[in-house]
Protein backbone atom coordinates (compact mmCIF):
# COMPACT_ATOMS: atom_id res chain seq x y z
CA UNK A 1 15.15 -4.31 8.22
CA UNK A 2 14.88 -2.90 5.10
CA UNK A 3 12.18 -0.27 4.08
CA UNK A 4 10.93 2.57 1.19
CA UNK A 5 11.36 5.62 2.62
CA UNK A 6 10.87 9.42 1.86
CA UNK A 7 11.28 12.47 4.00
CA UNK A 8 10.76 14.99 1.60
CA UNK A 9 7.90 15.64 -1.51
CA UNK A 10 9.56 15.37 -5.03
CA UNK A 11 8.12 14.72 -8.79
CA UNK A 12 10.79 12.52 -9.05
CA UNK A 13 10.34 8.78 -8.41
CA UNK A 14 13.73 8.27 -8.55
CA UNK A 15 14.24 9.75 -5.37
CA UNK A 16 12.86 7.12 -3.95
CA UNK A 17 15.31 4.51 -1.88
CA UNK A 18 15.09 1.04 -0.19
CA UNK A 19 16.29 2.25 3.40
CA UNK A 20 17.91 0.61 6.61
CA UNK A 21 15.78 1.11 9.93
CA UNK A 22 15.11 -0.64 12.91
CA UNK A 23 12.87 -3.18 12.68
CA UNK A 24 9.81 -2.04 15.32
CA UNK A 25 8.79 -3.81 18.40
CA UNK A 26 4.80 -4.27 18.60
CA UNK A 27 3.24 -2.31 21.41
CA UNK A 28 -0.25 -3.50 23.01
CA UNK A 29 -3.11 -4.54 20.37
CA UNK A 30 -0.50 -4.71 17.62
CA UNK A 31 0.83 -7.42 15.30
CA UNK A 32 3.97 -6.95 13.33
CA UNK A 33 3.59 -8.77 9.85
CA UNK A 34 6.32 -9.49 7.86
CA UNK A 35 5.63 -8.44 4.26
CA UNK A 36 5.54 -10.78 1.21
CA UNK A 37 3.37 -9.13 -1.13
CA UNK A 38 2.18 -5.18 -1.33
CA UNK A 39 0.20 -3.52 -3.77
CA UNK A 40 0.35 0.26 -4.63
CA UNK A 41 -2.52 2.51 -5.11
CA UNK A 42 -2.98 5.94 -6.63
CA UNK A 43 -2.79 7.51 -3.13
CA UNK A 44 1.16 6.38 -3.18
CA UNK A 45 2.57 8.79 -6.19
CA UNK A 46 -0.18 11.43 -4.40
CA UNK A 47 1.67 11.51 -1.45
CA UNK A 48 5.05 11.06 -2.71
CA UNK A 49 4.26 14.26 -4.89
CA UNK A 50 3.02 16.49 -2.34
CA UNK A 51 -0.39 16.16 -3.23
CA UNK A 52 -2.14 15.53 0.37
CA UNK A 53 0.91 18.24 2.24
CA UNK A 54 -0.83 19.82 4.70
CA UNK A 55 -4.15 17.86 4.49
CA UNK A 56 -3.71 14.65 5.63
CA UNK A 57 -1.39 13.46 8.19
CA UNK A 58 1.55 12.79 7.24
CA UNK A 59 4.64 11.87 9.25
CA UNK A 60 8.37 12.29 7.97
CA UNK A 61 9.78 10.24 7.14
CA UNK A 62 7.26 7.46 6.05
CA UNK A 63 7.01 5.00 4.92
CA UNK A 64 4.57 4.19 1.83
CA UNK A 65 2.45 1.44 1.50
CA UNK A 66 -1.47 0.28 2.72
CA UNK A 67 -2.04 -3.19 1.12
CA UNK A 68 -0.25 -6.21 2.25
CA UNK A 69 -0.28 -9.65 2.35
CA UNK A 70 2.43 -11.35 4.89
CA UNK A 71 2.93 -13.79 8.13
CA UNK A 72 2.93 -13.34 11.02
CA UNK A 73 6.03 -12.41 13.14
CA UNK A 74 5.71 -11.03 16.86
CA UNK A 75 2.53 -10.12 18.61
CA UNK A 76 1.93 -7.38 20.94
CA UNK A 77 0.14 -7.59 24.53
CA UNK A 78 -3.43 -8.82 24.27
CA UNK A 79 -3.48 -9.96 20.85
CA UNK A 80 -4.97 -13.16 21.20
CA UNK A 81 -7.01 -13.98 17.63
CA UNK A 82 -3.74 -14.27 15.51
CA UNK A 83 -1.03 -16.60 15.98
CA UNK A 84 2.47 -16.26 14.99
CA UNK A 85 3.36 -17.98 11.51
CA UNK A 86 -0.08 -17.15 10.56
CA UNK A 87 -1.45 -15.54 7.18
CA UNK A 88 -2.49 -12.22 7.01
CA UNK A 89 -3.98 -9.60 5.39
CA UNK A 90 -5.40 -6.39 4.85
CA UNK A 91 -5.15 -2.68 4.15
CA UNK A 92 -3.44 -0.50 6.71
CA UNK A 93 -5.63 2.66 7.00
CA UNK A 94 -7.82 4.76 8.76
CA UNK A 95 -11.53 5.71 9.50
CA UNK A 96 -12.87 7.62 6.50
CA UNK A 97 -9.50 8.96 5.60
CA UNK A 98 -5.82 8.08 5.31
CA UNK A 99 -5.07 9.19 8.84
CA UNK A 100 -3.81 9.23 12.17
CA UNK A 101 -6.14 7.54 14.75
CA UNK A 102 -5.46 3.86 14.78
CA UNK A 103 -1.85 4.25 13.82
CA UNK A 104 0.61 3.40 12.49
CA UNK A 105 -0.50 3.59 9.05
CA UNK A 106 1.10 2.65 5.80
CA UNK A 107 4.41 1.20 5.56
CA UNK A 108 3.67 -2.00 3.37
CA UNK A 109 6.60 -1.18 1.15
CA UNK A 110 8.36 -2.75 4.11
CA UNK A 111 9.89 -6.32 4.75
CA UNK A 112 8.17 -5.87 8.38
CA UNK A 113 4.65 -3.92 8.66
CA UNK A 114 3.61 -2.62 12.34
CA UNK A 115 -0.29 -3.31 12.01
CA UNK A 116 -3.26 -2.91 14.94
CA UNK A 117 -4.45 -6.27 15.21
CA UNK A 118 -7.93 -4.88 14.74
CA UNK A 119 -7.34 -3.93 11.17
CA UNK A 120 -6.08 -7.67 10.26
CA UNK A 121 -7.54 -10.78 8.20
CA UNK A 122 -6.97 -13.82 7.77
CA UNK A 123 -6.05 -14.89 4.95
CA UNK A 124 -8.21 -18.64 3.77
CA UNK A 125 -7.11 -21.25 2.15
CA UNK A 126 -7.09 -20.95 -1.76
CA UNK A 127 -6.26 -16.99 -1.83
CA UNK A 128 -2.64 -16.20 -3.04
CA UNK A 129 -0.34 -13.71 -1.25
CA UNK A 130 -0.46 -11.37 -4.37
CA UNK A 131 -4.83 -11.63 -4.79
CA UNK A 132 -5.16 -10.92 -1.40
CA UNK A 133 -2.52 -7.72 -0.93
CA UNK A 134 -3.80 -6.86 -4.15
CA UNK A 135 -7.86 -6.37 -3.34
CA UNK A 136 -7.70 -4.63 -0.24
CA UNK A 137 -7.71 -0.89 -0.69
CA UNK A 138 -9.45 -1.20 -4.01
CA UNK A 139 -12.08 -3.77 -3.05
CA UNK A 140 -12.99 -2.07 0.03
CA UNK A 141 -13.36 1.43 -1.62
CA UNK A 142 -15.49 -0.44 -4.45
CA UNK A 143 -17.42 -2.58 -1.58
CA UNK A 144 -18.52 0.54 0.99
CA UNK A 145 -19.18 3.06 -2.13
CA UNK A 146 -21.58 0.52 -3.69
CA UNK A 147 -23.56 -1.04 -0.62
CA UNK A 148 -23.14 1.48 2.62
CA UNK A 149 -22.87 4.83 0.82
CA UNK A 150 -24.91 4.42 -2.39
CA UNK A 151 -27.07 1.56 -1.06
CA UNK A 152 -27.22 -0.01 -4.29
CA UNK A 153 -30.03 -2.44 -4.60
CA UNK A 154 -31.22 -5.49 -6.88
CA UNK A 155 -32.63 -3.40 -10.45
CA UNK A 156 -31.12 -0.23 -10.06
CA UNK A 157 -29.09 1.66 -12.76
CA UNK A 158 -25.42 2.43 -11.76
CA UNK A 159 -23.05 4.27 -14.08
CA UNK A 160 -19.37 3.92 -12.75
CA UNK A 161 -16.99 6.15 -14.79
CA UNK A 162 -13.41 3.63 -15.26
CA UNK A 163 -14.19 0.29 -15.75
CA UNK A 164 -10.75 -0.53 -16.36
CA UNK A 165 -8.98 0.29 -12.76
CA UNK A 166 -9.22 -1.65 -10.19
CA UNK A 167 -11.67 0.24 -8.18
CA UNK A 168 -13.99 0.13 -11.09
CA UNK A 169 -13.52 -3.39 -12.51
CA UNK A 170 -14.02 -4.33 -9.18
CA UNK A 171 -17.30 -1.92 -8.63
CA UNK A 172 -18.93 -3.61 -12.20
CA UNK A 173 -18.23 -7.28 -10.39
CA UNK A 174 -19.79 -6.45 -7.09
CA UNK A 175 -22.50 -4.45 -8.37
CA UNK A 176 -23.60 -7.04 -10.91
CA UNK A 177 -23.89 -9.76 -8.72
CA UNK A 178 -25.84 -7.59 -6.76
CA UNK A 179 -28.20 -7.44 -9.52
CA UNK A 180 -27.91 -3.79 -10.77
CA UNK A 181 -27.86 -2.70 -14.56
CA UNK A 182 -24.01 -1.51 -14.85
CA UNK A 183 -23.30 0.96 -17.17
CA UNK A 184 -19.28 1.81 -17.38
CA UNK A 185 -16.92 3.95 -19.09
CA UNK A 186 -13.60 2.78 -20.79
CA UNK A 187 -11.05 3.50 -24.00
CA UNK A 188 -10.82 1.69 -26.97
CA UNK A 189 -7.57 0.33 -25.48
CA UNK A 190 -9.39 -1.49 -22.26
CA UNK A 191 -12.51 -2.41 -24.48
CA UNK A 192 -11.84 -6.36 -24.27
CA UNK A 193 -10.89 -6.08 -20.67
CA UNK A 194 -13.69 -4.29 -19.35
CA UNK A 195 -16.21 -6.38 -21.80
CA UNK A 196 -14.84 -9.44 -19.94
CA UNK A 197 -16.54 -7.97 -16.73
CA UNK A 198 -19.73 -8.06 -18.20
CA UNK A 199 -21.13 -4.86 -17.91
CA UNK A 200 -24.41 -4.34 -19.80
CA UNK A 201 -23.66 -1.22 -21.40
CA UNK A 202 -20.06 0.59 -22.06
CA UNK A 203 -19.36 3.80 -23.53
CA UNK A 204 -16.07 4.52 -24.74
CA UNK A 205 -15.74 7.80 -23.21
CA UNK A 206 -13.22 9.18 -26.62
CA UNK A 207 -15.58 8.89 -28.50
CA UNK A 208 -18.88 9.68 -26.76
CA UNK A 209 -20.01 11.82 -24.08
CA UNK A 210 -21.71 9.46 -21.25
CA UNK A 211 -23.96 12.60 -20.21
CA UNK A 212 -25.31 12.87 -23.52
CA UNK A 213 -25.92 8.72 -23.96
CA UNK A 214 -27.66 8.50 -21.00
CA UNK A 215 -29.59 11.73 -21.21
CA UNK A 216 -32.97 10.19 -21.51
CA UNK A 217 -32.16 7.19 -19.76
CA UNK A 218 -31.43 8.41 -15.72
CA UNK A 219 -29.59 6.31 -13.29
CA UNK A 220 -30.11 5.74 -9.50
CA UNK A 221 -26.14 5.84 -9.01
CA UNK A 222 -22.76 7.70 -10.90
CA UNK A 223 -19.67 6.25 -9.11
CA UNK A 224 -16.71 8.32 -10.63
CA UNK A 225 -13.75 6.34 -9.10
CA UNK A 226 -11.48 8.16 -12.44
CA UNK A 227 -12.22 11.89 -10.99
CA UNK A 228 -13.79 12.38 -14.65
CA UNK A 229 -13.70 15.74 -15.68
CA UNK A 230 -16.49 18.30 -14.20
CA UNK A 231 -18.48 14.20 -13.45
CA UNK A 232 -20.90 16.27 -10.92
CA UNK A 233 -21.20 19.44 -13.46
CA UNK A 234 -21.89 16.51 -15.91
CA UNK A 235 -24.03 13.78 -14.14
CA UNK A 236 -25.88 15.74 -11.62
CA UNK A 237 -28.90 15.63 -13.50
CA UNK A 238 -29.00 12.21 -14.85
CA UNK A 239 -29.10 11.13 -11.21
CA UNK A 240 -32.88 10.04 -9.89
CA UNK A 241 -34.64 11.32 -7.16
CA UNK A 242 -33.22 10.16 -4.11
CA UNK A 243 -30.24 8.78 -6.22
CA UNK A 244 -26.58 9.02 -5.92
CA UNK A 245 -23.07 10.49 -6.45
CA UNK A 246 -20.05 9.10 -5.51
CA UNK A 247 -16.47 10.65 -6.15
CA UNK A 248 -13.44 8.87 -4.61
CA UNK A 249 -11.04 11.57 -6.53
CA UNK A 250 -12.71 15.02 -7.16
CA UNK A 251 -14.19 17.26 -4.46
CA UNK A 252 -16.21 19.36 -6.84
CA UNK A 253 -19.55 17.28 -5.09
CA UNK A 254 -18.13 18.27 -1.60
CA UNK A 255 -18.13 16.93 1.19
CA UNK A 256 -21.78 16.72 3.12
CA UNK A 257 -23.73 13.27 1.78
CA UNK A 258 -26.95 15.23 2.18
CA UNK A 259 -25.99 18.61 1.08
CA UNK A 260 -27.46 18.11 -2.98
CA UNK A 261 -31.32 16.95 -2.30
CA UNK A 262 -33.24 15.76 -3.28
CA UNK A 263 -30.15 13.47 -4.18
CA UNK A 264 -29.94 11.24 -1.06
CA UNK A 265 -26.09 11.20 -1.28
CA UNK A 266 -23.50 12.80 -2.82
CA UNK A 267 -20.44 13.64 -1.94
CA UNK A 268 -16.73 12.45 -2.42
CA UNK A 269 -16.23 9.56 -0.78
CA UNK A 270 -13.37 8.31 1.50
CA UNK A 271 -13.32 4.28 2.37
CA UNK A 272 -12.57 3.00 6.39
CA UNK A 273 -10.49 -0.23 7.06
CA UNK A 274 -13.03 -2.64 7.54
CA UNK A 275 -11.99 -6.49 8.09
CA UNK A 276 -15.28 -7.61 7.58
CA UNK A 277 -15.06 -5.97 4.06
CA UNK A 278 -11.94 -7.61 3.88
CA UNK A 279 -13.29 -11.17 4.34
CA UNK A 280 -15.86 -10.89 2.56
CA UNK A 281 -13.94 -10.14 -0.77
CA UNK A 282 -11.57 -12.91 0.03
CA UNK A 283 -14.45 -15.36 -0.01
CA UNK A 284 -15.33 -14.18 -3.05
CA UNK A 285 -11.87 -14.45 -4.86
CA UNK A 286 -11.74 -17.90 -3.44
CA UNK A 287 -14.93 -18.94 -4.76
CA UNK A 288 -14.26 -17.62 -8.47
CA UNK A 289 -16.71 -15.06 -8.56
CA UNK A 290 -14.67 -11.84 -8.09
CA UNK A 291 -11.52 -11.68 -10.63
CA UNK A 292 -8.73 -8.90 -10.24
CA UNK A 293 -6.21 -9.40 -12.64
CA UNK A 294 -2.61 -8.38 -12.32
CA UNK A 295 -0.79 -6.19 -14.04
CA UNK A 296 2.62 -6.63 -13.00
CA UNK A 297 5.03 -7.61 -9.92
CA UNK A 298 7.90 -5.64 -9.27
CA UNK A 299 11.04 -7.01 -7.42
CA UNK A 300 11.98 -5.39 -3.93
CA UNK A 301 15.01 -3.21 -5.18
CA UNK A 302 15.34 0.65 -5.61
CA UNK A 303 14.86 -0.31 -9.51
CA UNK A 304 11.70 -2.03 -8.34
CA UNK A 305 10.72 0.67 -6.48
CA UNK A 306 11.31 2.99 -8.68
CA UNK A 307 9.31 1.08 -11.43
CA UNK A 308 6.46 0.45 -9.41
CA UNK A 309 5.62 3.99 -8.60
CA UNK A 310 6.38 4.96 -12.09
CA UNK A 311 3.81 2.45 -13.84
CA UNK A 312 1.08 3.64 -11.08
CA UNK A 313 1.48 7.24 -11.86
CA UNK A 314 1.03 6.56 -15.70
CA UNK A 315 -2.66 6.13 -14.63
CA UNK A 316 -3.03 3.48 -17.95
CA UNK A 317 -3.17 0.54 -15.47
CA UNK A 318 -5.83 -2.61 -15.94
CA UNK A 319 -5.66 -3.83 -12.30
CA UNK A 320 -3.13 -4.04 -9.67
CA UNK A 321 0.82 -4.01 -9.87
CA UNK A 322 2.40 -5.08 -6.77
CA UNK A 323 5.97 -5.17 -5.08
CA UNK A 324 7.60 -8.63 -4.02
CA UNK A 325 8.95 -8.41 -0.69
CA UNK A 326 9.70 -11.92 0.84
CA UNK A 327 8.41 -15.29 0.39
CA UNK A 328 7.39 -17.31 -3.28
């Protein structure tokens, strides 16, 4: 089969080449889903750069890749909830962090994905291959940051710094229909977009430091899903009592949920495969009232490839790019 692979950290996305390797045999609990549709994410170019050597794990060669959307092909031993021809999808990570228990991980940019049949979804009726590769990773970091870390609630105040990425359109969405008052950040050049997502307040963040906006007006939540610069130096004290801070890209917060009181969390913020998550966005796709709109679909050639990573890593993206593997 044919795969992306790298064995070595480089700068240079041209490095990057479609591959020949055996296509893998699933062992016990796994599924192996051939690929149609996968989506890249920041954490792609990051580990293609070196970015994560040393910290997460990270096994040469690999292959990159965490959201797909596929069929069906072989199952292992004891898999018994899928069936073979059957639609799938979902993001393949780990617990709280990109790595190794539950493996394998990655390797979406595949035309066959080895998957633990415990991280899979079905994919309904009414949601294309591309929406559902597409909201995975995104939607699932936007989902548990929102409701199981921040425990946003009905009349709260949320400020999530990017509205225009797909972590944060899709964090204004969820937490609106929750029935929060969204405040976001954007440029001039996302304005329209991000307006179409309804937030109630947006600060174009060129022109206008958010810190200073919302000085007299404090908020129960800051999501920074853009790793703004010095967001905790800057937001810590616009956060309530008992409020909180959310980073999915900076570390200046740390690590420990509970180590800033009286803030009852804040901390950067990993997300955990979760096919309930998973589901749950789907339905919502399906029924209209979660949008993700995408950017572009790249063909599955080195050119592709190399395009793909390339329009990621220009971080001036308005929701999802994806790579065509097989199928429609």
């Amino acid at each position: 089969m044919k795969a992306v692979l790298f064995s070595d950290f480089s700068k240079d996305f041209s490095n990057i080449k479609i591959q020949q390797i055996q296509k893998p045999v699933p062992a016990e609990g796994q599924v192996l889903v051939k690929v149609n549709v996968a989506a890249i994410n920041p954490i792609d170019s990051m580990l293609f750069q070196g970015g994560l050597k040393g910290v997460w794990y990270l096994p040469l060669p690999f292959c990159p890749g965490y959201d797909l959307a596929g069929v069906v092909e072989t199952l292992g031993a004891g898999v018994n909830n899928f069936a073979v021809g059957e639609r799938v999808f979902c993001v393949n990570w780990g617990s709280g962090n990109h790595g190794k228990e539950g493996t394998p991980i990655g390797g979406a940019f595949a035309e066959y994905c080895l998957i633990p049949a415990k991280k899979l979804s079905k994919t309904p009726a009414g949601l294309s291959d591309e929406m559902a590769a597409a909201v995975c990773l995104a939607g699932t970091t936007a989902y548990q940051c929102l409701f199981e870390a921040a425990k946003l609630a009905s009349g709260q105040r949320i400020l999530i710094l990017g509205g225009a990425g797909a972590v944060g359109c899709l964090a204004i969405q969820l937490a609106k229909a929750a029935g929060a008052y969204v405040i976001t950040t954007c440029s001039e050049r996302s304005r329209d977009f991000v307006e179409g997502l309804r937030p109630d307040m947006i600060i174009d963040y060129e022109k206008d430091k958010w810190e200073m906006v919302l000085s007299n007006h404090p908020v129960d939540c800051i999501f920074d899903t853009v790793g703004d610069t010095k967001a905790w130096e800057r937001g810590q004290s616009l956060v309530k009592s008992a409020g909180s801070f959310l980073s999915i890209v900076s570390g200046d917060v740390g690590y420990n949920p509970s180590g800033h009181p009286p803030l009852r969390f804040a901390s950067y913020f990993c997300f955990s495969n979760s096919p309930a998550v998973q589901d749950d966005l789907a339905g919502r796709l399906v029924a209209g009232t979660l949008k993700l709109p995408i950017q572009q679909v790249f063909p599955f050639t080195n050119k592709g490839v190399v395009g793909l990573f390339e329009i990621a890593d220009s971080k001036r993206n308005i929701g999802k790019n994806l790579l065509r593997i097989s199928g429609n």
